[in-house]
PDB file of N, CA and C in Angstrom:
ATOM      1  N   UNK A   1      38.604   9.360   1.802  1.00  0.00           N
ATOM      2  CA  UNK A   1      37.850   9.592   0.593  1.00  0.00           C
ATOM      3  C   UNK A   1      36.996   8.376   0.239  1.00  0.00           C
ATOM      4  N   UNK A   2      37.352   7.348   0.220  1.00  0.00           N
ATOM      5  CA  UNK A   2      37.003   5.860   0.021  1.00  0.00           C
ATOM      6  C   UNK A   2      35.715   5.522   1.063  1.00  0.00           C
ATOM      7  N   UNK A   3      36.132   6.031   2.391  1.00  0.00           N
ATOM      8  CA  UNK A   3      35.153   6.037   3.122  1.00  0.00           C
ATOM      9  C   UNK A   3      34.208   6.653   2.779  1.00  0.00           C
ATOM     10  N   UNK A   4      33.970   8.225   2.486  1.00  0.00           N
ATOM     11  CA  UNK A   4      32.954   8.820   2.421  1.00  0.00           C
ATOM     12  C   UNK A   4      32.192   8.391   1.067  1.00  0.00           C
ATOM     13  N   UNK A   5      32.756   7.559   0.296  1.00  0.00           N
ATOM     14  CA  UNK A   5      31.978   7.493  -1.121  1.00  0.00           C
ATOM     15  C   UNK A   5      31.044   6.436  -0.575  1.00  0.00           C
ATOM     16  N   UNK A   6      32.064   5.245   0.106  1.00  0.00           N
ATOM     17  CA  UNK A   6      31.018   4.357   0.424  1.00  0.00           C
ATOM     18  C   UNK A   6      30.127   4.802   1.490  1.00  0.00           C
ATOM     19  N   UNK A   7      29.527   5.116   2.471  1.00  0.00           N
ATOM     20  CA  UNK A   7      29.002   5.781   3.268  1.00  0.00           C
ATOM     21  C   UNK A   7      27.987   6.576   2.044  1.00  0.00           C
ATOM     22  N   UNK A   8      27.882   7.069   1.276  1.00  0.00           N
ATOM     23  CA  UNK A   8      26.946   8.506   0.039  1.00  0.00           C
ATOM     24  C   UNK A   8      26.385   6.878  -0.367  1.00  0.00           C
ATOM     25  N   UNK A   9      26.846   5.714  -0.638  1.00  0.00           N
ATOM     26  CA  UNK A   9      26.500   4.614  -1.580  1.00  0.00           C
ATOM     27  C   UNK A   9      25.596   4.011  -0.817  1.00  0.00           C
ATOM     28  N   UNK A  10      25.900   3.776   0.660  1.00  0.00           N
ATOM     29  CA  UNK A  10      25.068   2.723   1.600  1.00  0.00           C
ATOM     30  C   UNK A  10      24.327   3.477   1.786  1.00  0.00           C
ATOM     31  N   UNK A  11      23.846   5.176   1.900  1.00  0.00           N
ATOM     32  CA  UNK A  11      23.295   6.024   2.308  1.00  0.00           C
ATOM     33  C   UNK A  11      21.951   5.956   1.116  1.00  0.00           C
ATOM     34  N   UNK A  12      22.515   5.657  -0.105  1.00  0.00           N
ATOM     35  CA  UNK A  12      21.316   5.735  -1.175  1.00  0.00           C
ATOM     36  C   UNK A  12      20.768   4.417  -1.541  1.00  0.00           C
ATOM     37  N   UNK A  13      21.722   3.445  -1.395  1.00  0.00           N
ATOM     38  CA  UNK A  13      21.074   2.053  -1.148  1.00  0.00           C
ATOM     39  C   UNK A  13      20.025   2.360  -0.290  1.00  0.00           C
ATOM     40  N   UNK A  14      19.992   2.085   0.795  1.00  0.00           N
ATOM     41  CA  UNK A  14      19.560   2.557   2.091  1.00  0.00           C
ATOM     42  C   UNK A  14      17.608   3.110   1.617  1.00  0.00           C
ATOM     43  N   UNK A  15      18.005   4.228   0.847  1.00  0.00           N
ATOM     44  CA  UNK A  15      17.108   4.801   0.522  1.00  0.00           C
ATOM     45  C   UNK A  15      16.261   4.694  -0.623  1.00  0.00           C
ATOM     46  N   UNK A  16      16.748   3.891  -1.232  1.00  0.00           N
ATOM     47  CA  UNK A  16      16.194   2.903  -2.387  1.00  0.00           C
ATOM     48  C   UNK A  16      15.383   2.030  -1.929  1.00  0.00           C
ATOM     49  N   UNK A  17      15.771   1.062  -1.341  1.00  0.00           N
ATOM     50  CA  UNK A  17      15.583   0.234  -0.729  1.00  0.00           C
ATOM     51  C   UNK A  17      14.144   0.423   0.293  1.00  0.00           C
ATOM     52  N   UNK A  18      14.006   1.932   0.921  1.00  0.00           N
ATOM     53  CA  UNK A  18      13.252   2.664   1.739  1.00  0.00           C
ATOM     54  C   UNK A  18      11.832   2.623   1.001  1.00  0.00           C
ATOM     55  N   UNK A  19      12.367   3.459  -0.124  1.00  0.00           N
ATOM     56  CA  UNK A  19      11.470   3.977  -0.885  1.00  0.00           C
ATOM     57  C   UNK A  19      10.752   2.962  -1.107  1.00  0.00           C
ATOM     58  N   UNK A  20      11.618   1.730  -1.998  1.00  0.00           N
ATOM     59  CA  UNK A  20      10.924   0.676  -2.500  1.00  0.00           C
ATOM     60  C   UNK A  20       9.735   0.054  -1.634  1.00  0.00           C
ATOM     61  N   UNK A  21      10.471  -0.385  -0.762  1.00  0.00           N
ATOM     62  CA  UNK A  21       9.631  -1.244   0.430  1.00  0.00           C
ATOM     63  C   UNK A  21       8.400  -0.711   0.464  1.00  0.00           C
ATOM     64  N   UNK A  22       8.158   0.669   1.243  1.00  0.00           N
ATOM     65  CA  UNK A  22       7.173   1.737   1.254  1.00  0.00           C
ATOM     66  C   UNK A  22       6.211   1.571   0.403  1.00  0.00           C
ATOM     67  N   UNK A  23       6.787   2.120  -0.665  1.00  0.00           N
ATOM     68  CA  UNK A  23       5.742   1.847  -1.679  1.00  0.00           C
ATOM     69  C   UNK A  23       5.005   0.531  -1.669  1.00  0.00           C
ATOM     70  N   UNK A  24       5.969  -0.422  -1.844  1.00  0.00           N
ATOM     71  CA  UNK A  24       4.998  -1.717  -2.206  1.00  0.00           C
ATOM     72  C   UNK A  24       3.696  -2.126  -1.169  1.00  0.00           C
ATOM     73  N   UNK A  25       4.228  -1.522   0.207  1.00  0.00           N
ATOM     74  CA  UNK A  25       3.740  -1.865   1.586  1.00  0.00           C
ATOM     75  C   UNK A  25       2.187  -1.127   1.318  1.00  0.00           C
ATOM     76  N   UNK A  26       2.374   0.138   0.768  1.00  0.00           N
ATOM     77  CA  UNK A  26       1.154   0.979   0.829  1.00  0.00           C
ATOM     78  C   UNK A  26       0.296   1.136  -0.322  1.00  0.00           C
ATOM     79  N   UNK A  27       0.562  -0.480  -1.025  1.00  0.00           N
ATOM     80  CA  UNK A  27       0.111  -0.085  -2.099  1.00  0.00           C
ATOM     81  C   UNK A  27      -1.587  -1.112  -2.020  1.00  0.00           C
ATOM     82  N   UNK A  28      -1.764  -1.562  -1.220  1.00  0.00           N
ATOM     83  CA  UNK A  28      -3.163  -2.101  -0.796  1.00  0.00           C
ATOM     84  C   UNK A  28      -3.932  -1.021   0.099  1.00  0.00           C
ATOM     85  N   UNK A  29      -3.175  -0.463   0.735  1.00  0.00           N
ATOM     86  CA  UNK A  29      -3.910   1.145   1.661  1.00  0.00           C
ATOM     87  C   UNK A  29      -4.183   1.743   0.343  1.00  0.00           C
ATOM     88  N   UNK A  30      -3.421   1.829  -0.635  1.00  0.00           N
ATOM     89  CA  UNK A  30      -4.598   3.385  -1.460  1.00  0.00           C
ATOM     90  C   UNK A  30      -5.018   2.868  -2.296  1.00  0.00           C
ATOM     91  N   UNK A  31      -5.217   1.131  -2.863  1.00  0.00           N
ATOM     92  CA  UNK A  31      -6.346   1.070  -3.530  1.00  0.00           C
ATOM     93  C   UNK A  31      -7.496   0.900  -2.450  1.00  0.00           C
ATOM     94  N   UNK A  32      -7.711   0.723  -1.318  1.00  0.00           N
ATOM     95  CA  UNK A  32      -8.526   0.849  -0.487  1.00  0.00           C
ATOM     96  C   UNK A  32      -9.411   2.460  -0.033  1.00  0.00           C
ATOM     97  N   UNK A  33      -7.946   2.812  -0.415  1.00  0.00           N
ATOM     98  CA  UNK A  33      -8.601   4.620  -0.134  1.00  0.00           C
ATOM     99  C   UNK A  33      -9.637   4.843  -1.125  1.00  0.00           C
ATOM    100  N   UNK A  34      -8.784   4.159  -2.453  1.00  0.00           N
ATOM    101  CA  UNK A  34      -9.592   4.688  -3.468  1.00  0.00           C
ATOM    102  C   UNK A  34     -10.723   4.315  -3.533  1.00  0.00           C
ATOM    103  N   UNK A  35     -11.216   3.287  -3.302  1.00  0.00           N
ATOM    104  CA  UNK A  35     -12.374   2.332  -3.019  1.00  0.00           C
ATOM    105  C   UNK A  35     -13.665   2.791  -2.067  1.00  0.00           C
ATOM    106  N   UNK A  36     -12.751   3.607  -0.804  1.00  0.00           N
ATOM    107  CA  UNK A  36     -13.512   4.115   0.640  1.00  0.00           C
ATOM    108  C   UNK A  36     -13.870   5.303  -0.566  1.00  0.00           C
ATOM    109  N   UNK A  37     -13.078   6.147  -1.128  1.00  0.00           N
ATOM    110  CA  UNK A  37     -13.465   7.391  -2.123  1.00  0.00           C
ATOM    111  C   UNK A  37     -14.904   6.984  -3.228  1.00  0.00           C
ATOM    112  N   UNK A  38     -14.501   6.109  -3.628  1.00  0.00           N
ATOM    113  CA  UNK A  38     -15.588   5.512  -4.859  1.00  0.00           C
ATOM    114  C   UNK A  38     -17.232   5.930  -3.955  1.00  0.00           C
ATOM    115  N   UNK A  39     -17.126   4.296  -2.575  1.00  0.00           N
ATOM    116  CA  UNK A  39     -18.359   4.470  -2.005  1.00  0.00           C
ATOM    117  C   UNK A  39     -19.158   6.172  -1.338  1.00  0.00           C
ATOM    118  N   UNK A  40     -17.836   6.936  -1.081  1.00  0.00           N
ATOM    119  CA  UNK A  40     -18.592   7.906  -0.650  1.00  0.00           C
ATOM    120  C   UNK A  40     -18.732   8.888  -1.826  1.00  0.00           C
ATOM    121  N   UNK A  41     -18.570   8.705  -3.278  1.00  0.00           N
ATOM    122  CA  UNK A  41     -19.497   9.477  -4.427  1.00  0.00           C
ATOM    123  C   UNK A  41     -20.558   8.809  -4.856  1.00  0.00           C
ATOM    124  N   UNK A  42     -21.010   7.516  -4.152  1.00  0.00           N
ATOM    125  CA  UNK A  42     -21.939   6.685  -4.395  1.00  0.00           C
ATOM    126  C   UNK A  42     -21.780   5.720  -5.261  1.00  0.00           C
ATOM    127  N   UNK A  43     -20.539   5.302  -5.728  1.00  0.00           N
ATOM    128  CA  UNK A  43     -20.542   3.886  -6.598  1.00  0.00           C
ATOM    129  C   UNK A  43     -20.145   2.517  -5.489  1.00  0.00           C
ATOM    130  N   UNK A  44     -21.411   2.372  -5.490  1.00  0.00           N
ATOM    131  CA  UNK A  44     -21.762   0.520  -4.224  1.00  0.00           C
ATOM    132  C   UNK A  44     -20.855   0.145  -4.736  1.00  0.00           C
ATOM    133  N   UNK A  45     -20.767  -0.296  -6.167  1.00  0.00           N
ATOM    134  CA  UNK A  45     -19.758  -1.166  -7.035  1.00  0.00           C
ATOM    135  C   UNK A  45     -18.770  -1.462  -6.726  1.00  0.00           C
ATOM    136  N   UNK A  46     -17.695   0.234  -5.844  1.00  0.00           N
ATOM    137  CA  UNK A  46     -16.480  -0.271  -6.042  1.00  0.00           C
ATOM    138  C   UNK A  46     -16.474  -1.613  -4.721  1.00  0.00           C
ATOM    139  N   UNK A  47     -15.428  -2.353  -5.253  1.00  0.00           N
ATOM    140  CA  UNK A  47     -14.267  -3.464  -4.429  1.00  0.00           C
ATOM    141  C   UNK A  47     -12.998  -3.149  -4.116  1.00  0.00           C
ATOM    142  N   UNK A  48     -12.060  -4.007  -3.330  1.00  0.00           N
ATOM    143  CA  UNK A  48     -10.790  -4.079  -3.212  1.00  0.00           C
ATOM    144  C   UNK A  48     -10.632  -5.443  -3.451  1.00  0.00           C
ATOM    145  N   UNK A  49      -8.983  -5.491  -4.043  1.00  0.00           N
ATOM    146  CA  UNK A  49      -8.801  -6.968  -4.173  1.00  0.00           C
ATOM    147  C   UNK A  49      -8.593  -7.584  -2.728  1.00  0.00           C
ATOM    148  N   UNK A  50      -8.499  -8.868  -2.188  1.00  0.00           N
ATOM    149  CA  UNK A  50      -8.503  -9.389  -1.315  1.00  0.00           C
ATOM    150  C   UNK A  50      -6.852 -10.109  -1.594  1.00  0.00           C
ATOM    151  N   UNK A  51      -5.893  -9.529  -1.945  1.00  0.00           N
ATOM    152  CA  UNK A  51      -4.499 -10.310  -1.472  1.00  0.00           C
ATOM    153  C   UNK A  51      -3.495  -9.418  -0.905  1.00  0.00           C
ATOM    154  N   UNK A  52      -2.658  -9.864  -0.670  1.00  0.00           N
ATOM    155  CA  UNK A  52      -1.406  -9.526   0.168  1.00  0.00           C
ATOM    156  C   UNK A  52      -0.946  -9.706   1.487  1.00  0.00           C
ATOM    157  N   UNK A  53      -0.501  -9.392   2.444  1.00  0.00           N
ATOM    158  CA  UNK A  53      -0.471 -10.105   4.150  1.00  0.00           C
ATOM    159  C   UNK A  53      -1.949 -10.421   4.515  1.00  0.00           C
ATOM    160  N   UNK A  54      -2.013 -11.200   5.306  1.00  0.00           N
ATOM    161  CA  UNK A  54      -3.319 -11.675   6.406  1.00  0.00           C
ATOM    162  C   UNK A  54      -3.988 -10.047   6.868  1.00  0.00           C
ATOM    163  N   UNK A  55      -3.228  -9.493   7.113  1.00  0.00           N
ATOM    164  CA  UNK A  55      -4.066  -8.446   8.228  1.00  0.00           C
ATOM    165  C   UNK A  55      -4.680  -7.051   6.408  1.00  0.00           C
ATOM    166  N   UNK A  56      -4.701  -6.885   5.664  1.00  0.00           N
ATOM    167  CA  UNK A  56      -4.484  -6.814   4.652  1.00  0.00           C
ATOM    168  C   UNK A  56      -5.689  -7.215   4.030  1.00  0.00           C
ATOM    169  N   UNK A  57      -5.649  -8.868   3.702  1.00  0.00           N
ATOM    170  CA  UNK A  57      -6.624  -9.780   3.336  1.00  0.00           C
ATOM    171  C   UNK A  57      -7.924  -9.501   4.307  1.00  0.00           C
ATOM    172  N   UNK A  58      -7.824  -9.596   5.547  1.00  0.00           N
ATOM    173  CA  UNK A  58      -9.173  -9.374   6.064  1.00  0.00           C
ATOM    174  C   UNK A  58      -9.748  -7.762   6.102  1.00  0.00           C
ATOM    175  N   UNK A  59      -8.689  -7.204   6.454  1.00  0.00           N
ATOM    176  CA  UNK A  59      -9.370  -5.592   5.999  1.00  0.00           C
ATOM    177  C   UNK A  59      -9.786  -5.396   4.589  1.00  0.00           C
ATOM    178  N   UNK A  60      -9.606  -6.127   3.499  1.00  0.00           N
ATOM    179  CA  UNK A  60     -10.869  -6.248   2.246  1.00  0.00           C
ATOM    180  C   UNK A  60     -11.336  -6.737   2.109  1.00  0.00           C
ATOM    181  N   UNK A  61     -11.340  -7.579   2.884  1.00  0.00           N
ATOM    182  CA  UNK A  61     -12.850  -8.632   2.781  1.00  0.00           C
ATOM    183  C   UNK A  61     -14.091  -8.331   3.749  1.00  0.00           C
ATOM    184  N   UNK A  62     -13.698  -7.379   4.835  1.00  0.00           N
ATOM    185  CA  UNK A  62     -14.501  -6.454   5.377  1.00  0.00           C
ATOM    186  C   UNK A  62     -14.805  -5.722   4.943  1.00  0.00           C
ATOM    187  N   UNK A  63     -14.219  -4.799   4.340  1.00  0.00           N
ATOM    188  CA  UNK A  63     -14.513  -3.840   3.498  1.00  0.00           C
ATOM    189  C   UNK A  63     -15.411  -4.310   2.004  1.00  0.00           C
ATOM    190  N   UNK A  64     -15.086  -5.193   1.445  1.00  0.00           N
ATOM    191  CA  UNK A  64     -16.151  -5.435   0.660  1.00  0.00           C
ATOM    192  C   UNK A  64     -17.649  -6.313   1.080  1.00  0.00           C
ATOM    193  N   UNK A  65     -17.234  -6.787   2.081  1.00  0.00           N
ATOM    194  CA  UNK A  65     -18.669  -7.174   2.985  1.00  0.00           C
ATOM    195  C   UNK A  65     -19.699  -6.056   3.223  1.00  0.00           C
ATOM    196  N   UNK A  66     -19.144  -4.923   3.970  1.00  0.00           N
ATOM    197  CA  UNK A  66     -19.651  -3.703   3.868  1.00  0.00           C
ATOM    198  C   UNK A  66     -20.343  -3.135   2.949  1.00  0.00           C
ATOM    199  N   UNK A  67     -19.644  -3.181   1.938  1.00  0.00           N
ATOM    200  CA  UNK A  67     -19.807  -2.319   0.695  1.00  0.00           C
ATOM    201  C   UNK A  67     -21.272  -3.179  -0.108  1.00  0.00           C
ATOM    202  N   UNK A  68     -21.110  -4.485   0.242  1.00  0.00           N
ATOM    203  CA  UNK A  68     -21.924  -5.372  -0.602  1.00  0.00           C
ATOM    204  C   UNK A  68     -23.665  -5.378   0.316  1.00  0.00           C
ATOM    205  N   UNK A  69     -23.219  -5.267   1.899  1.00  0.00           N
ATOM    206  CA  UNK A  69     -24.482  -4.877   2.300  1.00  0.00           C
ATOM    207  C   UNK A  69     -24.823  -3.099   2.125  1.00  0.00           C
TER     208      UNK A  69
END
């Protein structure tokens, strides 16, 4: 019994933990989406911010290079 509770506990840790990560990870991809969305209704304007990992950082700073020519 003891077993299976812990096992349901590490199982939702687990998945907390999942979720969390995820999210935070993808959370520079969809302000970027949103951004790729902006330019193709025609607002030049939009940007992305330029922080978070290296690989990240240069995919918005390309992307707003782009956007700015």
């Amino acid at each position: 019994r003891r077993l299976v509770l812990a096992t349901a506990l590490i199982g939702m840790f687990a998945v907390a933990i999942t979720w969390f990560t995820t999210r935070h990870a993808l959370r520079p991809l969809r302000a970027l989406q949103t951004a790729v969305g902006a330019i193709a209704r025609g607002d030049l304007s939009a940007r992305v911010a330029t922080d978070g990992p290296d690989e990240m950082r240069e995919l918005a700073r390309s992307f707003n290079t782009m956007a700015a020519e």
